[in-house]
C-alpha atoms as a PDB file:
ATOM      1  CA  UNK A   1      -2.590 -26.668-102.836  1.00  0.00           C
ATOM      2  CA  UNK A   2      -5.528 -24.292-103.107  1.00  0.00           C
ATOM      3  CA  UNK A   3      -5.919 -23.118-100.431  1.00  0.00           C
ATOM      4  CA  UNK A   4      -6.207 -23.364 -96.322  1.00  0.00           C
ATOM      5  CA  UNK A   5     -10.025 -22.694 -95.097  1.00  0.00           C
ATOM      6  CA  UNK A   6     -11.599 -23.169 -91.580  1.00  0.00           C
ATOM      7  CA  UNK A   7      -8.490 -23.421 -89.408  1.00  0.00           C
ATOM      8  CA  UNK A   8      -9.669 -23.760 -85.271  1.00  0.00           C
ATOM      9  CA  UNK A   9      -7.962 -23.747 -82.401  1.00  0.00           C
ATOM     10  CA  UNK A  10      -8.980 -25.783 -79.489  1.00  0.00           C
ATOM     11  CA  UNK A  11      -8.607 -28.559 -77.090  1.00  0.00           C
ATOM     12  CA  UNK A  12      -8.939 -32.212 -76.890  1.00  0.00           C
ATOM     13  CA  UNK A  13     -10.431 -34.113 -73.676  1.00  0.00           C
ATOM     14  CA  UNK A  14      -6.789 -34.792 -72.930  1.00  0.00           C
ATOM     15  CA  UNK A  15      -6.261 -31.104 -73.228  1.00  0.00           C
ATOM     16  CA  UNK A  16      -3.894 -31.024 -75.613  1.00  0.00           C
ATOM     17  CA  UNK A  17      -4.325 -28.338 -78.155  1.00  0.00           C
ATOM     18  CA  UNK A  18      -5.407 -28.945 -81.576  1.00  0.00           C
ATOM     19  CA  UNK A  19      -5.209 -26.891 -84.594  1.00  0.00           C
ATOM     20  CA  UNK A  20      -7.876 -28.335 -87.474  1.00  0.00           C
ATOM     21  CA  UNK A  21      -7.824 -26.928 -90.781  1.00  0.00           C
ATOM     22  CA  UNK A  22      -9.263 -28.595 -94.005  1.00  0.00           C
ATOM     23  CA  UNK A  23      -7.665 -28.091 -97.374  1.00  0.00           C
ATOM     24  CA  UNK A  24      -8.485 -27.360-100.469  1.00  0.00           C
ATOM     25  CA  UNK A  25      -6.199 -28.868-103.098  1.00  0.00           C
ATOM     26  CA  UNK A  26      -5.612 -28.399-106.723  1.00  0.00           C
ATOM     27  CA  UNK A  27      -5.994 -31.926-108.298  1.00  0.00           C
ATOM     28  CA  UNK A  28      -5.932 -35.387-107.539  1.00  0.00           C
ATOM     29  CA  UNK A  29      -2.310 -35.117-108.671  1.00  0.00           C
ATOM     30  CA  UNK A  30      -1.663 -32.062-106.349  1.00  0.00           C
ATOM     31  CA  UNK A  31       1.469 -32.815-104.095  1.00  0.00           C
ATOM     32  CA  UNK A  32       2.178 -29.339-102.515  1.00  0.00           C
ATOM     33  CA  UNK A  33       0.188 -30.641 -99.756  1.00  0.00           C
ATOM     34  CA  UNK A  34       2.707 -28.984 -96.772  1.00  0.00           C
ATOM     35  CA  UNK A  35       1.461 -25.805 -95.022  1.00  0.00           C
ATOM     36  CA  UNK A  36       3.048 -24.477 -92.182  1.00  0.00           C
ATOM     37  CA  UNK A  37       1.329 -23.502 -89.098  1.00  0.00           C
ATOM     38  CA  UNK A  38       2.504 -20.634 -86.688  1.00  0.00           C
ATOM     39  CA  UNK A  39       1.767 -19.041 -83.270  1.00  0.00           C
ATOM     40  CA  UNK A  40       2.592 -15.817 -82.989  1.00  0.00           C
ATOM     41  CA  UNK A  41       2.001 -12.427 -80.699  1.00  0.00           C
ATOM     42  CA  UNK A  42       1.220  -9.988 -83.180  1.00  0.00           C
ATOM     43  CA  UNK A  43      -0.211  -6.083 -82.674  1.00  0.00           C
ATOM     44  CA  UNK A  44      -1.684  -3.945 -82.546  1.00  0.00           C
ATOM     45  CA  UNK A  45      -4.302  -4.693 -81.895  1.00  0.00           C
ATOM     46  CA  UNK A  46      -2.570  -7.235 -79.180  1.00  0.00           C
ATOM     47  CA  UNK A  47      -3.569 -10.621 -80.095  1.00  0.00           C
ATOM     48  CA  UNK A  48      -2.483 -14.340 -79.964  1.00  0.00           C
ATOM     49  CA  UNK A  49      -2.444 -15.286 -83.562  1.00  0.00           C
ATOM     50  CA  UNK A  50      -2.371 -18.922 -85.423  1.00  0.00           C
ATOM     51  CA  UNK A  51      -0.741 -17.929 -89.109  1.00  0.00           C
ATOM     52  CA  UNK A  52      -0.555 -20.132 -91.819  1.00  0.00           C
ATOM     53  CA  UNK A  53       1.667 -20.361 -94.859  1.00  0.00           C
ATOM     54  CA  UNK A  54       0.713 -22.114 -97.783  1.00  0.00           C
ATOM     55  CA  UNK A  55       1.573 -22.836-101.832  1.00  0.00           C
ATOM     56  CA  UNK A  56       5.041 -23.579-100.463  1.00  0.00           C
ATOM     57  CA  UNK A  57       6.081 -25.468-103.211  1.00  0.00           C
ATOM     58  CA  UNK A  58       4.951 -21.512-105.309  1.00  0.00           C
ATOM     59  CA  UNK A  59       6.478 -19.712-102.786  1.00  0.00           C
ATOM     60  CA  UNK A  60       9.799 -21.520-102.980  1.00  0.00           C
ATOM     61  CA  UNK A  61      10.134 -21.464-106.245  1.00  0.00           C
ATOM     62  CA  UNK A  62       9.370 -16.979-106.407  1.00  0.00           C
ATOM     63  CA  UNK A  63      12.227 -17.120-103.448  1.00  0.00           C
ATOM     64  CA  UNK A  64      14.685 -19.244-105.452  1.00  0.00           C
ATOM     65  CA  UNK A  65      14.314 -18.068-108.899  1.00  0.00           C
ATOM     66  CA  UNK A  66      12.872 -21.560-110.141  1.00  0.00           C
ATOM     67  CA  UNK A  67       9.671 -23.088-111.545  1.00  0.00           C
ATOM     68  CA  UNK A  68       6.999 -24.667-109.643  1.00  0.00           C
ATOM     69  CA  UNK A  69       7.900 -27.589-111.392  1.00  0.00           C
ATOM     70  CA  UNK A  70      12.029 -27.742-110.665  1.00  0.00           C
ATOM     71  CA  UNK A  71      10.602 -27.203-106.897  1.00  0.00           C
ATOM     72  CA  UNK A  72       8.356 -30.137-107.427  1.00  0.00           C
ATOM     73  CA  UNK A  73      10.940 -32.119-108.935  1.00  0.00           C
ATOM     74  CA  UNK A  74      13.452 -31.058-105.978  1.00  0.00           C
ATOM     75  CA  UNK A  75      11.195 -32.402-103.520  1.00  0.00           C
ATOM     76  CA  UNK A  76       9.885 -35.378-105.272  1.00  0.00           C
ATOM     77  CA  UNK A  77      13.863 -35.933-106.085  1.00  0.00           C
ATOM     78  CA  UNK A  78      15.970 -34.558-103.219  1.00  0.00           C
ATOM     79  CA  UNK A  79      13.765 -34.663-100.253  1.00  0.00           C
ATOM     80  CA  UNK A  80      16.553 -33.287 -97.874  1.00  0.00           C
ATOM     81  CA  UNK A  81      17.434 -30.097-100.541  1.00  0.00           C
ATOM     82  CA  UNK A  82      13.478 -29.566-100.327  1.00  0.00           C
ATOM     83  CA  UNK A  83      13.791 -29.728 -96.951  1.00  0.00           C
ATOM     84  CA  UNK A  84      16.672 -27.571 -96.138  1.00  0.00           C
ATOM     85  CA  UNK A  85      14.955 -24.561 -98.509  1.00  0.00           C
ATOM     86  CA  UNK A  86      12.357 -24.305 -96.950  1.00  0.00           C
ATOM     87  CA  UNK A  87      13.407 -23.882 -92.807  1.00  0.00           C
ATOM     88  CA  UNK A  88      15.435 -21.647 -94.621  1.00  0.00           C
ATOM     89  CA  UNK A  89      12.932 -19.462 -95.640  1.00  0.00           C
ATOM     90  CA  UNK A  90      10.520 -20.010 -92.954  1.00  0.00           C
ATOM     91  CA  UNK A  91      10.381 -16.202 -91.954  1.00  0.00           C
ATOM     92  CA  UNK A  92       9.442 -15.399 -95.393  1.00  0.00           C
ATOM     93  CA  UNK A  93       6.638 -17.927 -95.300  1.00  0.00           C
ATOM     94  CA  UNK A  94       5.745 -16.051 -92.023  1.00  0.00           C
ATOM     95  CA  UNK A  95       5.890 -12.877 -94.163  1.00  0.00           C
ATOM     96  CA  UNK A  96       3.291 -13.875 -96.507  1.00  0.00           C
ATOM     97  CA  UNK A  97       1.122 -16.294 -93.953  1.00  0.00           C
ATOM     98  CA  UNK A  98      -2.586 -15.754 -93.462  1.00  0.00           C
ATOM     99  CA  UNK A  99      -3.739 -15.192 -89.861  1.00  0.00           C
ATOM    100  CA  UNK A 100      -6.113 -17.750 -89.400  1.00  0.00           C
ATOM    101  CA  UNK A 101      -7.063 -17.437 -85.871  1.00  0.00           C
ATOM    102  CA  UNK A 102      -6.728 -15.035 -83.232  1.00  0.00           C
ATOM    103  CA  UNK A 103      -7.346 -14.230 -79.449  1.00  0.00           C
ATOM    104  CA  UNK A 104      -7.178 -10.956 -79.151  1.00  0.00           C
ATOM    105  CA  UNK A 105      -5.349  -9.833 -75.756  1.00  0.00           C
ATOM    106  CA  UNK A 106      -7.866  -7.086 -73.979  1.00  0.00           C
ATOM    107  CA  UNK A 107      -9.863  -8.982 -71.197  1.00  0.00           C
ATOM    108  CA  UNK A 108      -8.712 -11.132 -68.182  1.00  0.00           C
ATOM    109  CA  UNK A 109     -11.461 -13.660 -69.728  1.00  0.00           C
ATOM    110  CA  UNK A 110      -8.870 -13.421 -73.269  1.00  0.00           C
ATOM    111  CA  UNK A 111      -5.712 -13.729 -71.647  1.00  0.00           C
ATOM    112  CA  UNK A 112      -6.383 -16.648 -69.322  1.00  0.00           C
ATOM    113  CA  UNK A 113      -7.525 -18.763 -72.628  1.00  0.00           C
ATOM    114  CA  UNK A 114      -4.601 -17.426 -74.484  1.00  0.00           C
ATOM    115  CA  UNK A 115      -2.191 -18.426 -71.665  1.00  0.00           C
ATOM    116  CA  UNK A 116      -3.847 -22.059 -71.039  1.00  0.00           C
ATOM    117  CA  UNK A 117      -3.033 -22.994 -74.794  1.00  0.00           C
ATOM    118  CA  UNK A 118       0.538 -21.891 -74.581  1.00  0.00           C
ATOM    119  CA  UNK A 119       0.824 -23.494 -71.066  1.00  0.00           C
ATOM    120  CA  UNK A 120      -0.529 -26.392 -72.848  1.00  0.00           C
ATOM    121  CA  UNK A 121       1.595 -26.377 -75.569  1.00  0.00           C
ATOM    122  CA  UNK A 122       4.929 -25.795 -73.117  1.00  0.00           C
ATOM    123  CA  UNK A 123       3.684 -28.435 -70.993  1.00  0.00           C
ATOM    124  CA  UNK A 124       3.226 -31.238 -73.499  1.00  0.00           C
ATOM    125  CA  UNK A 125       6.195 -30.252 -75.820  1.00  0.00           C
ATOM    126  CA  UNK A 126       3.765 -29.853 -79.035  1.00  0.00           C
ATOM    127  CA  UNK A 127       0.333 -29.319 -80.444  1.00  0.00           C
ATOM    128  CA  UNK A 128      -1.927 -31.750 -82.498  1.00  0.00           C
ATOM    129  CA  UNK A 129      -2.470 -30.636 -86.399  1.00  0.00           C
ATOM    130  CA  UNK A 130      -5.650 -32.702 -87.814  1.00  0.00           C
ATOM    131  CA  UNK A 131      -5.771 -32.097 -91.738  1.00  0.00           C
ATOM    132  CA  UNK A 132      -8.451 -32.777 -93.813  1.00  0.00           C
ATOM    133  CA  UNK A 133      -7.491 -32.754 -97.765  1.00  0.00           C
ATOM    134  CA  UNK A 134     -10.294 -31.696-100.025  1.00  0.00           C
ATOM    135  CA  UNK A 135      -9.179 -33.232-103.470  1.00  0.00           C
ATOM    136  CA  UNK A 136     -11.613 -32.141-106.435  1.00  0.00           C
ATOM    137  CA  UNK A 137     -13.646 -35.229-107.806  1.00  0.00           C
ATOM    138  CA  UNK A 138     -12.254 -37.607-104.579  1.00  0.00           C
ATOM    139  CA  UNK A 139     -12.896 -38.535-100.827  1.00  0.00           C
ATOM    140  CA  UNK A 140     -11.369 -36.070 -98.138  1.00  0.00           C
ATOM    141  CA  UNK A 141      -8.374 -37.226 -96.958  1.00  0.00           C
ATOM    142  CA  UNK A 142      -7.159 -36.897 -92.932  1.00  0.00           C
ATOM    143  CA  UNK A 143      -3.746 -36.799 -91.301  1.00  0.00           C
ATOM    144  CA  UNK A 144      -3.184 -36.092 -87.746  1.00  0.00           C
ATOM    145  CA  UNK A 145       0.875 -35.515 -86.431  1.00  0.00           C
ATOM    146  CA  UNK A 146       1.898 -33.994 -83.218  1.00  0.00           C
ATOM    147  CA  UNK A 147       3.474 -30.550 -84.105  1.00  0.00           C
ATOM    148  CA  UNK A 148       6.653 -30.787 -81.168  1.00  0.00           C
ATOM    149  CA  UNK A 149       7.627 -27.320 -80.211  1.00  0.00           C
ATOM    150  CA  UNK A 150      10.660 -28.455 -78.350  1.00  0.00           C
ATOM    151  CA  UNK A 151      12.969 -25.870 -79.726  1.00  0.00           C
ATOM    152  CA  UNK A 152      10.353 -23.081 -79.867  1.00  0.00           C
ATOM    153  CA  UNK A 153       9.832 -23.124 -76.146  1.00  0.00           C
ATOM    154  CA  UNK A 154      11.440 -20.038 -75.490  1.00  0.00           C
ATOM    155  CA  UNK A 155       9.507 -18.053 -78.104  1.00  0.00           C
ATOM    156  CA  UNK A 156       6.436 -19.584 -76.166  1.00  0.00           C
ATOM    157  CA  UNK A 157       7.283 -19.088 -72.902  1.00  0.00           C
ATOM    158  CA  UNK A 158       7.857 -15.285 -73.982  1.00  0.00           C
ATOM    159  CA  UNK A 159       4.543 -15.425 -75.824  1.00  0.00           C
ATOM    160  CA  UNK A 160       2.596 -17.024 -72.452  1.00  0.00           C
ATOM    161  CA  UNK A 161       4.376 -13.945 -70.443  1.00  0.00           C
ATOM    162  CA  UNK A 162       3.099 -10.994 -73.024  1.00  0.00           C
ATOM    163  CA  UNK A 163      -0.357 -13.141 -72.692  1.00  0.00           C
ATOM    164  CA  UNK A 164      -0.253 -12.655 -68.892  1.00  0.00           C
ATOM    165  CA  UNK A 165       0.562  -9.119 -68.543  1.00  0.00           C
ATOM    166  CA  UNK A 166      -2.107  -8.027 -71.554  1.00  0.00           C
ATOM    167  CA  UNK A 167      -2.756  -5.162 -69.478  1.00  0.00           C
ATOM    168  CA  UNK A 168       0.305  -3.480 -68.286  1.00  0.00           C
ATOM    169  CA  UNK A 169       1.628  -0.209 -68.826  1.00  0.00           C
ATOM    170  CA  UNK A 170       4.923  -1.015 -69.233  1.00  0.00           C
ATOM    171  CA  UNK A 171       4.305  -3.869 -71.768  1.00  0.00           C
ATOM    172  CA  UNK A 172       2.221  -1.725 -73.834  1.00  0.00           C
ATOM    173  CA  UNK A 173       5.185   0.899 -74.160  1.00  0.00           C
ATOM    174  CA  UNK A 174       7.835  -1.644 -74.769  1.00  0.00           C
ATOM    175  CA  UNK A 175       5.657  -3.014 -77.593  1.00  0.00           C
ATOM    176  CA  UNK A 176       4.856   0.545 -78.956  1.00  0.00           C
ATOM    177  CA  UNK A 177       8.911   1.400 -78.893  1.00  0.00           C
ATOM    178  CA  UNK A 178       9.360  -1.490 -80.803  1.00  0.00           C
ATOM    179  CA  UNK A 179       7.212  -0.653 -83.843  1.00  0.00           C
END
């Protein structure tokens, strides 16, 4: 992979949220085609934030002490090793992520369309990613999975609760102890 470009954050008419993002990969050959896409409360500036790791397959292999190419071998080879490494090292993904998208938390207006895609989100138990792979020389290619947050839900619901109170005192101090 390239590289991640034009990543948006909406709704469907179901409203469900979607994240779209298109792509750009290396080669026709190019099989480090995973990215991983996270929601986050970052500050300051206080801010709902979509941040997206890619290059895993580079990254992995700088965190392991391996090629690119033993990491594509690994997953082309031992899918579940592949796997394993890299919910492993999710936080240092996170680490070097790219925020793609954010909603920053300092209007009523802000916080209310912040909240309603987390409520959405908590409500339907995941998101929908829509991919669109640029290969160089070829037709896009599209994938669409449901993202399921299941086990996140806490981190959510403490996200949706920091969206709602955008404006208190009290949050603002606990977040500026905690820097």
């Amino acid at each position: 992979m390239k590289s991640i470009k034009n990543v948006k954050l909406g709704f469907n008419k179901n409203a469900e949220v979607v994240v779209k993002s298109d792509i750009e990969m290396k080669s026709e050959n190019d099989i480090d085609s995973l990215f991983l896409c996270f929601f986050s409360i970052l500050h300051p500036p206080l801010r709902l934030s979509v941040i997206t790791a890619s290059s895993l397959n580079d990254q992995l292999a700088e965190i392991i002490s391996q090629t690119p190419q033993t990491v594509e071998k690994m997953m082309r080879e031992n899918p579940e090793m592949y796997s394993m490494l890299i919910q492993q090292n999710t936080e240092a993904f996170l680490e070097n992520g790219e925020e793609q998208n954010k909603i920053p938390l300092d209007s009523a207006s802000n916080s209310k369309n912040a909240s309603a895609i987390l409520t959405s989100m908590l409500k339907n138990g995941y998101y929908i990613q829509k991919t669109r792979y640029h290969f160089p020389n070829a037709k896009p290619e599209t994938q669409e999975q449901k993202v399921d947050i299941n086990q996140l839900k806490p981190a959510f619901k403490a996200m949706l609760e920091i969206s709602k109170r955008w404006d208190d005192p009290t949050l603002k101090q606990e977040l500026m102890n905690h820097e």
